[in-house]
C-alpha atoms as a PDB file:
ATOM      1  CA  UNK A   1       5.843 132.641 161.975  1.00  0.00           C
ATOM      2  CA  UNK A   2       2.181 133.475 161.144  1.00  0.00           C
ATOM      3  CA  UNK A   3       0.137 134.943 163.587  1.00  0.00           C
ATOM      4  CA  UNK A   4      -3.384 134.766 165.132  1.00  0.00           C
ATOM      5  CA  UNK A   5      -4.184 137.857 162.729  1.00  0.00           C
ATOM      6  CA  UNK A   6      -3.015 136.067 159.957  1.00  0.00           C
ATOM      7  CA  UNK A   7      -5.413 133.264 160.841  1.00  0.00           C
ATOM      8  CA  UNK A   8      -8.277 135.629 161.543  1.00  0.00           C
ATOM      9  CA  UNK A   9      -7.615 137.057 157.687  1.00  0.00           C
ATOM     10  CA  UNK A  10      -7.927 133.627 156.418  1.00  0.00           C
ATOM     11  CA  UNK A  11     -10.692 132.997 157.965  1.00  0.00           C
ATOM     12  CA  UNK A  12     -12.628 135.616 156.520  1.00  0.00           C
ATOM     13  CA  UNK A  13     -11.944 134.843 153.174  1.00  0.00           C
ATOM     14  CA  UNK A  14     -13.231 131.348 153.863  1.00  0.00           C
ATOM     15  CA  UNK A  15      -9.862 129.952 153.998  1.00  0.00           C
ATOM     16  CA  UNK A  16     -10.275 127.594 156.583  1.00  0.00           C
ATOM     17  CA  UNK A  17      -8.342 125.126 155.840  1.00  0.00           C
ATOM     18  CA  UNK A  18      -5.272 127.654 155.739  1.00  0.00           C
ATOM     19  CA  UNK A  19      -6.999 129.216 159.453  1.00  0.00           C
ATOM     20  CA  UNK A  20      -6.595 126.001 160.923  1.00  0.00           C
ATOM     21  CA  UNK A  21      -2.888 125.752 159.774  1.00  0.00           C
ATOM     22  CA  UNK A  22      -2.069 128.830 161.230  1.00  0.00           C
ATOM     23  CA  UNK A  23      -3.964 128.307 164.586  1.00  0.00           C
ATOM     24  CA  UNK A  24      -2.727 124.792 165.507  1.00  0.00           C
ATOM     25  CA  UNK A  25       0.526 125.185 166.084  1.00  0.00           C
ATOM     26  CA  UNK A  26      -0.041 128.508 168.170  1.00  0.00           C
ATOM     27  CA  UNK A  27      -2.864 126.697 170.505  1.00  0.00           C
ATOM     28  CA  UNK A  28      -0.766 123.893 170.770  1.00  0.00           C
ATOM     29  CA  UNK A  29       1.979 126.357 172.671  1.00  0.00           C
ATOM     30  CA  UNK A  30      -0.699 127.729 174.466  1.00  0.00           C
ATOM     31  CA  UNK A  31      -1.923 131.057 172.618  1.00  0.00           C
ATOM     32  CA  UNK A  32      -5.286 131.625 174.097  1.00  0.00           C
ATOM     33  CA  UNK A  33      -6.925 133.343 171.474  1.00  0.00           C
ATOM     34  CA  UNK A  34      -5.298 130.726 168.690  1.00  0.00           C
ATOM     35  CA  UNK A  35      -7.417 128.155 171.050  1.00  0.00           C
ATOM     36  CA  UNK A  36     -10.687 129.803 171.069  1.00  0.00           C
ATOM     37  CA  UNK A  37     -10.436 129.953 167.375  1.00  0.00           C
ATOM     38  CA  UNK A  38      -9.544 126.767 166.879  1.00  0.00           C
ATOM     39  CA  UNK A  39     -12.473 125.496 168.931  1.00  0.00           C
ATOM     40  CA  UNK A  40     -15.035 127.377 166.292  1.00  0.00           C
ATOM     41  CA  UNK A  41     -13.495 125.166 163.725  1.00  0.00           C
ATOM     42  CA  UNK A  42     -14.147 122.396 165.341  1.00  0.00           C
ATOM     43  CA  UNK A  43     -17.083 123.428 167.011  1.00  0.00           C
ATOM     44  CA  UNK A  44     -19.125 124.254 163.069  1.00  0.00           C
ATOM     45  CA  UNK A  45     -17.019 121.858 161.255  1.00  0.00           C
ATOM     46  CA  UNK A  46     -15.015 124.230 159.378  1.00  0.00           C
ATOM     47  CA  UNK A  47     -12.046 123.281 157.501  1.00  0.00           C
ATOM     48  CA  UNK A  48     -11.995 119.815 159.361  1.00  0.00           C
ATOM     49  CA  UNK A  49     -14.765 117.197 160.755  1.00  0.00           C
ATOM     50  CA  UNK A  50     -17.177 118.690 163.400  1.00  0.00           C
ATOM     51  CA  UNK A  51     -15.547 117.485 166.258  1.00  0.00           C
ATOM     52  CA  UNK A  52     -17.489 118.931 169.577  1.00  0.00           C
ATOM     53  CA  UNK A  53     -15.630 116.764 171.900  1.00  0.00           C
ATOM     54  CA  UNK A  54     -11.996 118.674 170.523  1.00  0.00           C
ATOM     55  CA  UNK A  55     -14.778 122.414 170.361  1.00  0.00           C
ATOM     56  CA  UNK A  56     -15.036 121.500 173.811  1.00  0.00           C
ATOM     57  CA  UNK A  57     -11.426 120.884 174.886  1.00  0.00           C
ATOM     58  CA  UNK A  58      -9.818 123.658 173.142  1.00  0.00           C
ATOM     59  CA  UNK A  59     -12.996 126.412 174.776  1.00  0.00           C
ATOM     60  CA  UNK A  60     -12.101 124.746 177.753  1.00  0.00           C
ATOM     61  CA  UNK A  61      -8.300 125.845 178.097  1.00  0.00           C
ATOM     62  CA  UNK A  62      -8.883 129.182 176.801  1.00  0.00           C
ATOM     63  CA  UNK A  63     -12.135 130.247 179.273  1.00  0.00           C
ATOM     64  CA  UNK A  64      -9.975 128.923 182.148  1.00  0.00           C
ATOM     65  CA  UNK A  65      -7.521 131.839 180.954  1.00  0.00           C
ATOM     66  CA  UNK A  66     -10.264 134.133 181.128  1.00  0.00           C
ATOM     67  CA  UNK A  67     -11.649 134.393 177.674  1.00  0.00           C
ATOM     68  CA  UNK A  68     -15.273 135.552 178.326  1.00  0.00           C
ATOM     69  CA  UNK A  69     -16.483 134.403 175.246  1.00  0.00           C
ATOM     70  CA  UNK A  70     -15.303 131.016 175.189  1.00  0.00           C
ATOM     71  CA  UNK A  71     -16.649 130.644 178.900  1.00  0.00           C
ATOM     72  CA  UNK A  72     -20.086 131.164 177.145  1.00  0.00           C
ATOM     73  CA  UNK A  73     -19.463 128.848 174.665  1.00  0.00           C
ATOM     74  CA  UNK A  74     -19.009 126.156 177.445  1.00  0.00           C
ATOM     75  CA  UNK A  75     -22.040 127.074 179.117  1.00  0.00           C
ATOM     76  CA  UNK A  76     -23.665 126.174 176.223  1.00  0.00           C
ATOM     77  CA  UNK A  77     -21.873 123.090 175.554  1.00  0.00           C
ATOM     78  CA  UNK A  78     -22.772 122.089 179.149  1.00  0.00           C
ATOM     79  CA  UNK A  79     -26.407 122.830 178.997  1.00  0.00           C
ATOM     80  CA  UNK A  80     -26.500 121.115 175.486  1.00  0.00           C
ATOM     81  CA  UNK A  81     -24.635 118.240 176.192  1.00  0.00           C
ATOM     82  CA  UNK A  82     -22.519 119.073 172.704  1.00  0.00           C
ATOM     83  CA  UNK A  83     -19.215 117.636 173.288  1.00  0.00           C
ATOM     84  CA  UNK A  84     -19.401 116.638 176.918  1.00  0.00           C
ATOM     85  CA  UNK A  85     -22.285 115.568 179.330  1.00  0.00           C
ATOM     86  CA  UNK A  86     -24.986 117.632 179.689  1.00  0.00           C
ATOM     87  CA  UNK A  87     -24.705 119.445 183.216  1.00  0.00           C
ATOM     88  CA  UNK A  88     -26.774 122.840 184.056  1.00  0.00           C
ATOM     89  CA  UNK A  89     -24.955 123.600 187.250  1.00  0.00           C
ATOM     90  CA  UNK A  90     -22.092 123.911 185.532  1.00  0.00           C
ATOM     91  CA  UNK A  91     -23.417 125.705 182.578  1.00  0.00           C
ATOM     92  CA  UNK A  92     -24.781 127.798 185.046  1.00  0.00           C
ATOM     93  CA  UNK A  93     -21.399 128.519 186.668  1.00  0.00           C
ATOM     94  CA  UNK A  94     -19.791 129.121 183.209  1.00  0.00           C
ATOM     95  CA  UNK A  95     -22.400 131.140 181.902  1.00  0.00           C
ATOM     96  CA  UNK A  96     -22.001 133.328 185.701  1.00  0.00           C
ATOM     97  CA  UNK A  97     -18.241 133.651 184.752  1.00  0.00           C
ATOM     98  CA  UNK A  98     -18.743 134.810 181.327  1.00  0.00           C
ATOM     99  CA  UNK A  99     -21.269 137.424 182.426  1.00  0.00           C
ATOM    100  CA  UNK A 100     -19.176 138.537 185.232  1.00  0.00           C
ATOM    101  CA  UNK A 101     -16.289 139.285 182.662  1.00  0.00           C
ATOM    102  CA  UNK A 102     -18.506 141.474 180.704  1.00  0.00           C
ATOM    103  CA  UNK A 103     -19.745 139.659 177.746  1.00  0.00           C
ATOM    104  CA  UNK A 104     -23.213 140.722 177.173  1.00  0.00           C
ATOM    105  CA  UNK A 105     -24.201 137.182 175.810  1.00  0.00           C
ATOM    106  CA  UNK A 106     -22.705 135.557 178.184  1.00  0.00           C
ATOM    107  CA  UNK A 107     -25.205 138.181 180.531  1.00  0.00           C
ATOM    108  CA  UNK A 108     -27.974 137.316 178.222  1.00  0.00           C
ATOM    109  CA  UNK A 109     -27.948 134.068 178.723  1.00  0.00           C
ATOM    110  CA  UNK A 110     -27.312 133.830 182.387  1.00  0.00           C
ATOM    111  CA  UNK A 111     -30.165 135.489 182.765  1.00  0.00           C
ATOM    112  CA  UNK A 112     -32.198 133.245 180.881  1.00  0.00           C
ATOM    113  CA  UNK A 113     -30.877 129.918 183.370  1.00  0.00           C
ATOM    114  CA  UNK A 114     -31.763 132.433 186.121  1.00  0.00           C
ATOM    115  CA  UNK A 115     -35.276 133.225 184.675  1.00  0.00           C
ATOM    116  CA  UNK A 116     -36.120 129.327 184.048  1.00  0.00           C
ATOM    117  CA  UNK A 117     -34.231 128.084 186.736  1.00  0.00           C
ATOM    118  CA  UNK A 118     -31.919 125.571 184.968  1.00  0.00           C
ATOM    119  CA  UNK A 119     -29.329 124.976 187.133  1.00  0.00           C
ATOM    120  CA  UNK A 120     -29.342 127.817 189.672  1.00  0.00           C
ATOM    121  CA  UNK A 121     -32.542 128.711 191.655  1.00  0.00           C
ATOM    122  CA  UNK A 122     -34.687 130.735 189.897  1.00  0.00           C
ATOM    123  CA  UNK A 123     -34.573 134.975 190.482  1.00  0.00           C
ATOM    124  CA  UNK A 124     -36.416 136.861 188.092  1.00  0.00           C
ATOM    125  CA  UNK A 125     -34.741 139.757 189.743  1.00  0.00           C
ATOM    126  CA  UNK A 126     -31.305 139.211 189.296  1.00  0.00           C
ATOM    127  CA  UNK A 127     -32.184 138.153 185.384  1.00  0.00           C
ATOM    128  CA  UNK A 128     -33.777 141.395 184.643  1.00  0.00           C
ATOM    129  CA  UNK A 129     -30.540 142.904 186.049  1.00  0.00           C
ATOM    130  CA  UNK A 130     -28.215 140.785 183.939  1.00  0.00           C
ATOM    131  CA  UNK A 131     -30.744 141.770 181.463  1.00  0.00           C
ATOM    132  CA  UNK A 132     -29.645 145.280 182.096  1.00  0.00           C
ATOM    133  CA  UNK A 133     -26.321 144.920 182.089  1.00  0.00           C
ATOM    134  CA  UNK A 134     -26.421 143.890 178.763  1.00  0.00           C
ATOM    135  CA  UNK A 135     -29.391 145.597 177.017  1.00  0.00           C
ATOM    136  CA  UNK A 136     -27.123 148.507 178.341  1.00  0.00           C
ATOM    137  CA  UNK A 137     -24.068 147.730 176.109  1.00  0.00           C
ATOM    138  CA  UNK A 138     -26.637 147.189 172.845  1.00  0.00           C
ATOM    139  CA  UNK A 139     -26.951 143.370 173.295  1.00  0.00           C
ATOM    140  CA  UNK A 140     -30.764 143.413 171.175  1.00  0.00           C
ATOM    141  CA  UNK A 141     -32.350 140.572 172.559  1.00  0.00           C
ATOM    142  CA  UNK A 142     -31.349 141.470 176.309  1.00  0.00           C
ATOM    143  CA  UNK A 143     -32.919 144.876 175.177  1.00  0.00           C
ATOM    144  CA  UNK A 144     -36.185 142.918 174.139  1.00  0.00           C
ATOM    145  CA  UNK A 145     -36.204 140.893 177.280  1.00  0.00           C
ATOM    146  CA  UNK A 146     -35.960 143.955 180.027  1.00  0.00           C
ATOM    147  CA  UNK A 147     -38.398 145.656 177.946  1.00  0.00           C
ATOM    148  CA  UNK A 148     -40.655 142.849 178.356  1.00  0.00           C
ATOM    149  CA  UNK A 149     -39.694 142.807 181.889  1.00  0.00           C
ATOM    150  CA  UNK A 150     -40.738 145.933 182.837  1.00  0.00           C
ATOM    151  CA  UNK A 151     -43.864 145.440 180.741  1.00  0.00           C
ATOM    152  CA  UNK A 152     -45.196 142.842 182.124  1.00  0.00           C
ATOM    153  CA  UNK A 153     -42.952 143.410 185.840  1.00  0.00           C
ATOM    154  CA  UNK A 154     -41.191 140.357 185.916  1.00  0.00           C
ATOM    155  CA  UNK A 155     -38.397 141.060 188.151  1.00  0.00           C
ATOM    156  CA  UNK A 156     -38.931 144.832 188.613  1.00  0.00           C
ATOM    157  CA  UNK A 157     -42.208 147.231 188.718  1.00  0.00           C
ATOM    158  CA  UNK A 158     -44.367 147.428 185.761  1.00  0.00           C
ATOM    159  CA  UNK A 159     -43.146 150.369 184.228  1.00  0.00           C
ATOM    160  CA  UNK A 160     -44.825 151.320 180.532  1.00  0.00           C
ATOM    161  CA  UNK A 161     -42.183 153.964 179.911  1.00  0.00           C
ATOM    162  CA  UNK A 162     -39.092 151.644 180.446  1.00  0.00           C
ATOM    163  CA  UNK A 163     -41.029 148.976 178.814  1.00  0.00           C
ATOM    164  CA  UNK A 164     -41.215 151.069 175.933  1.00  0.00           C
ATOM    165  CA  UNK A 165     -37.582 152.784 175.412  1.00  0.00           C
ATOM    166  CA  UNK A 166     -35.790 148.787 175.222  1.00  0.00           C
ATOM    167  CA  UNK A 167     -38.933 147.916 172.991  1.00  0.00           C
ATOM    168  CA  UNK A 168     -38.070 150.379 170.722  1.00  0.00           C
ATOM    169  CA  UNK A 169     -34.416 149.828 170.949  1.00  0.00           C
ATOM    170  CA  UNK A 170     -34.771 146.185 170.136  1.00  0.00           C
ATOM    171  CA  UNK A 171     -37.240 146.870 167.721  1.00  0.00           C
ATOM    172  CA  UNK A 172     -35.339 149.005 165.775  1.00  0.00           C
ATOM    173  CA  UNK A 173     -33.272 145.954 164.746  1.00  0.00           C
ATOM    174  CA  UNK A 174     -36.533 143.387 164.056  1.00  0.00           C
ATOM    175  CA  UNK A 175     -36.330 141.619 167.502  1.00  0.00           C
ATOM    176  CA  UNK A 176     -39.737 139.516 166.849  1.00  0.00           C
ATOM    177  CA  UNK A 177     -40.557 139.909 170.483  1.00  0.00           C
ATOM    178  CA  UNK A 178     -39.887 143.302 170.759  1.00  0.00           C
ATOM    179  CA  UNK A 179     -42.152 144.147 167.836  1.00  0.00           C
ATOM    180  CA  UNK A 180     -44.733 141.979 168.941  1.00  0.00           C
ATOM    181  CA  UNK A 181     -44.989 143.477 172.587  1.00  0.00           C
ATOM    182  CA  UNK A 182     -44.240 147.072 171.563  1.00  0.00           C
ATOM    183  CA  UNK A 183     -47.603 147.098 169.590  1.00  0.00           C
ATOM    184  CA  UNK A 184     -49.599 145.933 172.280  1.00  0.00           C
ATOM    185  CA  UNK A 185     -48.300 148.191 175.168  1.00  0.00           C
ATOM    186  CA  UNK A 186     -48.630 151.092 172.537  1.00  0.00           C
ATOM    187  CA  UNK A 187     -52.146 150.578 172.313  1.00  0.00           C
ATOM    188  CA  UNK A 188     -52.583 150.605 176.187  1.00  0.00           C
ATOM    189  CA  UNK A 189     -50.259 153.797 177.115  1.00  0.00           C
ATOM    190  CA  UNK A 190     -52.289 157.212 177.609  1.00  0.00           C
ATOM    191  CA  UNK A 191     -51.413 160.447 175.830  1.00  0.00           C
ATOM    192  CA  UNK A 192     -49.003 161.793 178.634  1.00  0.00           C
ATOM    193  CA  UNK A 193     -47.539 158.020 178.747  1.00  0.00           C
ATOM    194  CA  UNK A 194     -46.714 158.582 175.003  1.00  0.00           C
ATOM    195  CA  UNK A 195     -45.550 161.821 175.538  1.00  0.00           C
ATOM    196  CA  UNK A 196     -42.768 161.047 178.308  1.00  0.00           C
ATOM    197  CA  UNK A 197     -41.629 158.002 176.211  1.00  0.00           C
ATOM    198  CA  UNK A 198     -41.034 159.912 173.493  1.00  0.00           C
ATOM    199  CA  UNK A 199     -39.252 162.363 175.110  1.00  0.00           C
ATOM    200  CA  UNK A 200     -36.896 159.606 177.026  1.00  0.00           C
ATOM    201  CA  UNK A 201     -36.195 157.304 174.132  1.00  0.00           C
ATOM    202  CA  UNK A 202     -35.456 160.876 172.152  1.00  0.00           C
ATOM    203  CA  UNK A 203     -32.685 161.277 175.055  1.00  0.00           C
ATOM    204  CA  UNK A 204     -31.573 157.968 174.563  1.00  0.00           C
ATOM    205  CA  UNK A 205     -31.871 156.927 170.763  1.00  0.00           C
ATOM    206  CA  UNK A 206     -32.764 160.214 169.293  1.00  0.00           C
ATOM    207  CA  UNK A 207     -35.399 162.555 168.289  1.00  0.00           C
ATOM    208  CA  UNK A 208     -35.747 160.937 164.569  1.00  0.00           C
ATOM    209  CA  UNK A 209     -35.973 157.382 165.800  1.00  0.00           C
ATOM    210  CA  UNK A 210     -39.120 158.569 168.795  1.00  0.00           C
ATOM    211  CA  UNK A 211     -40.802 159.874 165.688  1.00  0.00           C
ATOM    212  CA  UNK A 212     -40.734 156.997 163.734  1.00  0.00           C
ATOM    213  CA  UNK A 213     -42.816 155.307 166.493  1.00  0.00           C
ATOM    214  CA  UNK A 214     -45.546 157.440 167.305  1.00  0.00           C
END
């Protein structure tokens, strides 16, 4: 019997009408992972109709198995409204449980509900952390964010030099933000600011990329 693998191989090479005829039968006895795959079909309309309301249904049985990254998917089903009522509570909630399981998007975007206070109260405090958290395992645009965070000290003290270490780490892969605010704070940072954040993002990204910057 063909497996998820076998599925995931299809899929690549743009098979996906052959992917889905692999992955139904498995999700329909309950494989997880067959589910959540399943559920991107449906979800972009790949190899069948874009069905959100079947997206939704198949995330939904996976993430209550624990699969972090469908649990972010229906956080952002719920605070779209894509294939079920909009709720932000509950997108909140799901968005929690994805973070909580360690998937850095899932941390990236709790933070933001936390930040704008969609559904949870807001705590610009606990998003820079969740920020953190996932700036720390290379998630780009969490790296923009807590750099931003720290320059402007939303959530924890202004800090220049932290500002400018996840600056340059987002920046390094084109964040927009990042580059934006990295240029400014540049221009405000002293000599001995410069100085100690080269020698900290050398530590932490390397001597050649510090160089690049200054």
């Amino acid at each position: 019997m063909p497996t998820v693998a076998d599925g995931v191989a299809a899929f690549t090479e743009r098979d996906f009408a052959r992917a889905r005829a692999i992955w139904e039968p498995l999700a329909e006895q309950g494989d997880g992972e067959a589910e959540a795959w399943l559920g991107s079909l449906y979800a972009n309309g790949y190899g069948t109709e874009k069905d959100p309301v079947r997206a939704f249904a198949l995330y939904l049985r996976t993430a209550e198995k624990g699969n972090a990254l469908a649990a972010n998917n229906i956080g952002t089903m719920l605070a779209k409204g894509e294939g079920v009522a909009a709720d932000p509570v509950e997108a909140a909630a799901w968005f929690r449980r994805a973070a909580e399981s360690g998937d850095a998007l899932g941390q990236f975007n709790y933070a933001v509900v936390l930040t704008k206070g969609q559904g949870v109260a807001p705590d610009i405090a606990a998003a820079a952390g969740w920020y953190r958290r996932a700036a720390e395992s290379g998630h780009y645009p969490s790296q923009a964010r807590l750099g931003y965070c720290y320059a402007k000290g939303l959530g924890v003290p202004v800090d220049p030099i932290e500002a400018f270490v996840w600056l340059s780490a987002a920046a390094q892969h084109g964040v927009g933000l990042a580059m934006t605010e990295l240029e400014e704070l540049v221009r405000s940072m002293s000599q001995e600011q410069k100085r100690e954040a080269r020698q900290r993002l050398s530590e932490r990204l390397g001597a050649s990329v510090a160089s690049r910057l200054f």
